[in-house]
C-alpha atoms as a PDB file:
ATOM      1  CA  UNK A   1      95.290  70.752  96.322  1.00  0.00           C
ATOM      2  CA  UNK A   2      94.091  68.263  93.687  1.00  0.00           C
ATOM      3  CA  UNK A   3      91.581  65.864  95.998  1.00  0.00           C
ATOM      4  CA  UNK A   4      91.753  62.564  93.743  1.00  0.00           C
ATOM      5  CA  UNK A   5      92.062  59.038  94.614  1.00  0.00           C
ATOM      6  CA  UNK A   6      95.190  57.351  94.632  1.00  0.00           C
ATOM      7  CA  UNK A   7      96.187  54.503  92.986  1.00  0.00           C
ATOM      8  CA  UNK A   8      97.803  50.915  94.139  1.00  0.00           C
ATOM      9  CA  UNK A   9     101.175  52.159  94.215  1.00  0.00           C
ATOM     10  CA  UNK A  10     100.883  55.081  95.765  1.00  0.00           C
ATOM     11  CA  UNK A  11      98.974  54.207  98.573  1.00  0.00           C
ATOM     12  CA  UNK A  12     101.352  51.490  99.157  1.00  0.00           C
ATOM     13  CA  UNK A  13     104.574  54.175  98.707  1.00  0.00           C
ATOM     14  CA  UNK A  14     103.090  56.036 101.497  1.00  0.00           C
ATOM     15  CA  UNK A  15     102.385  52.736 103.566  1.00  0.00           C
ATOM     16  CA  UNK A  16     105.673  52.122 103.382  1.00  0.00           C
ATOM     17  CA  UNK A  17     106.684  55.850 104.434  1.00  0.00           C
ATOM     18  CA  UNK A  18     104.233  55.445 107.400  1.00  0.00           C
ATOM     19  CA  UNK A  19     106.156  52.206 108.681  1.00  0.00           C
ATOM     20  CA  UNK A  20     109.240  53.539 108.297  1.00  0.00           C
ATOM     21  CA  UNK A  21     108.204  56.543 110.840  1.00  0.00           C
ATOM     22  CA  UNK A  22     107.220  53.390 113.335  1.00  0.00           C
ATOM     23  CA  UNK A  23     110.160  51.768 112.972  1.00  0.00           C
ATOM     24  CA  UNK A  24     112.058  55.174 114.381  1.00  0.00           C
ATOM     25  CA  UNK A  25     112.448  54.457 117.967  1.00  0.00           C
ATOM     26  CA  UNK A  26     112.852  58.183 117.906  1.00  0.00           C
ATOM     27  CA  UNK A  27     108.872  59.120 117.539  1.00  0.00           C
ATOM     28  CA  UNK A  28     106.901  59.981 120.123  1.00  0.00           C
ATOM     29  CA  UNK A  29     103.929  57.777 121.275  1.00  0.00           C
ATOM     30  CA  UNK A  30     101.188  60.118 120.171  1.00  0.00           C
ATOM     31  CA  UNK A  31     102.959  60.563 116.526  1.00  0.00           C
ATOM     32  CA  UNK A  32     103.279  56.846 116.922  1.00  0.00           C
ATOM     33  CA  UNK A  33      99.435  56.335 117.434  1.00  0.00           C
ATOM     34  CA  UNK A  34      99.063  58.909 114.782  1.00  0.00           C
ATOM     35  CA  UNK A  35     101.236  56.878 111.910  1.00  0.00           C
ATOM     36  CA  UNK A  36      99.473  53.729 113.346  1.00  0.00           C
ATOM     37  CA  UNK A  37      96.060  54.590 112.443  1.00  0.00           C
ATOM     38  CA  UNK A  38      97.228  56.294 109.229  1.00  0.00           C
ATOM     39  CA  UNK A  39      98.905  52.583 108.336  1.00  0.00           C
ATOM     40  CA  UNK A  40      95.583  51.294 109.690  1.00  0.00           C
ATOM     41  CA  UNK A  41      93.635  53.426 106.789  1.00  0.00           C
ATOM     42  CA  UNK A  42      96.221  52.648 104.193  1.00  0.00           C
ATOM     43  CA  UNK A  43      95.946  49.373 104.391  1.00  0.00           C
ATOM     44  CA  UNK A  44      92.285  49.109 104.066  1.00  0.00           C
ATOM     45  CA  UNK A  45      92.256  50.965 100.984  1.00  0.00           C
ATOM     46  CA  UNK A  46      95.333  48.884  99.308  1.00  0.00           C
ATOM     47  CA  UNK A  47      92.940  45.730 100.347  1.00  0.00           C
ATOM     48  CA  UNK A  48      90.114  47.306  98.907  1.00  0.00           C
ATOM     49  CA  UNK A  49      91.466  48.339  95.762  1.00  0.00           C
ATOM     50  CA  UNK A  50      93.130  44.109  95.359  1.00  0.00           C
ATOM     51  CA  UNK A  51      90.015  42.944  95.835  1.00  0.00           C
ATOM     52  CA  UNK A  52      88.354  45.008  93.797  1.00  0.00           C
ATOM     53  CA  UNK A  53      90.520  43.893  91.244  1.00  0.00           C
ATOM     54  CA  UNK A  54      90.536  40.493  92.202  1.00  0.00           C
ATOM     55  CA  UNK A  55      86.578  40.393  91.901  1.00  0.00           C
ATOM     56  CA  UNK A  56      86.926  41.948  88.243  1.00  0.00           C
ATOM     57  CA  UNK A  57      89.959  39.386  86.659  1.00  0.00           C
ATOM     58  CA  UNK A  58      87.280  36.379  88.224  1.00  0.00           C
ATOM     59  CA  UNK A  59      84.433  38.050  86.759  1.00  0.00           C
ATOM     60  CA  UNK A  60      86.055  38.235  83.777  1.00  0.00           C
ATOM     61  CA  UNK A  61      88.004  34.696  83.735  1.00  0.00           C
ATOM     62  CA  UNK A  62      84.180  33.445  84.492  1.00  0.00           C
ATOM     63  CA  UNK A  63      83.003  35.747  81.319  1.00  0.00           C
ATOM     64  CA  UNK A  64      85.696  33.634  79.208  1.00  0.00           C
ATOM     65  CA  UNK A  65      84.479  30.357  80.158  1.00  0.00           C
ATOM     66  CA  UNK A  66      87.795  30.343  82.127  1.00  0.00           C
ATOM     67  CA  UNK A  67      87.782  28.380  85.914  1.00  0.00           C
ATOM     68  CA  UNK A  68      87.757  30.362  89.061  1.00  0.00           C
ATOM     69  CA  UNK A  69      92.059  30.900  90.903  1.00  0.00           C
ATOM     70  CA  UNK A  70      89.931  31.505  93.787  1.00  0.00           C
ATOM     71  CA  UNK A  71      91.464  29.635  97.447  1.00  0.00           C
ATOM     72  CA  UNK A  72      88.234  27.583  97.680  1.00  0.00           C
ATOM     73  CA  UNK A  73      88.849  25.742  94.266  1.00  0.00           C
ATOM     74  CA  UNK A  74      92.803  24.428  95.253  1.00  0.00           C
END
């Protein structure tokens, strides 16, 4: 098996898989807890990867002589 990283959509296409598996009233708790922390993981990495991105469009808006869309400057 190929072991690269995924990208944005992917990682959120599997998110989405892993809540669907919650939403089963059918699972059992320790598949539950399983799918949980998987969802837990998932997340993290979809976050990282926006603000990755995030940090890059501002650094580059900033490079342009463009203002910050940051929260803090609303």
């Amino acid at each position: 098996m190929e072991n690269k990283e995924k990208n944005f959509e992917e990682l959120m296409t599997e998110l989405e898989e892993t809540v669907k598996k919650l939403e089963n009233r059918e699972i059992s708790l320790d598949d539950a807890i399983k799918a949980y922390s998987k969802g837990l993981e998932l997340s993290k990495e979809c976050y990282e990867i926006l603000d990755k991105n995030q940090k890059l469009v501002t650094k580059k808006m900033t490079e342009q002589g463009l203002e910050d869309f940051s929260e803090e400057n609303k």
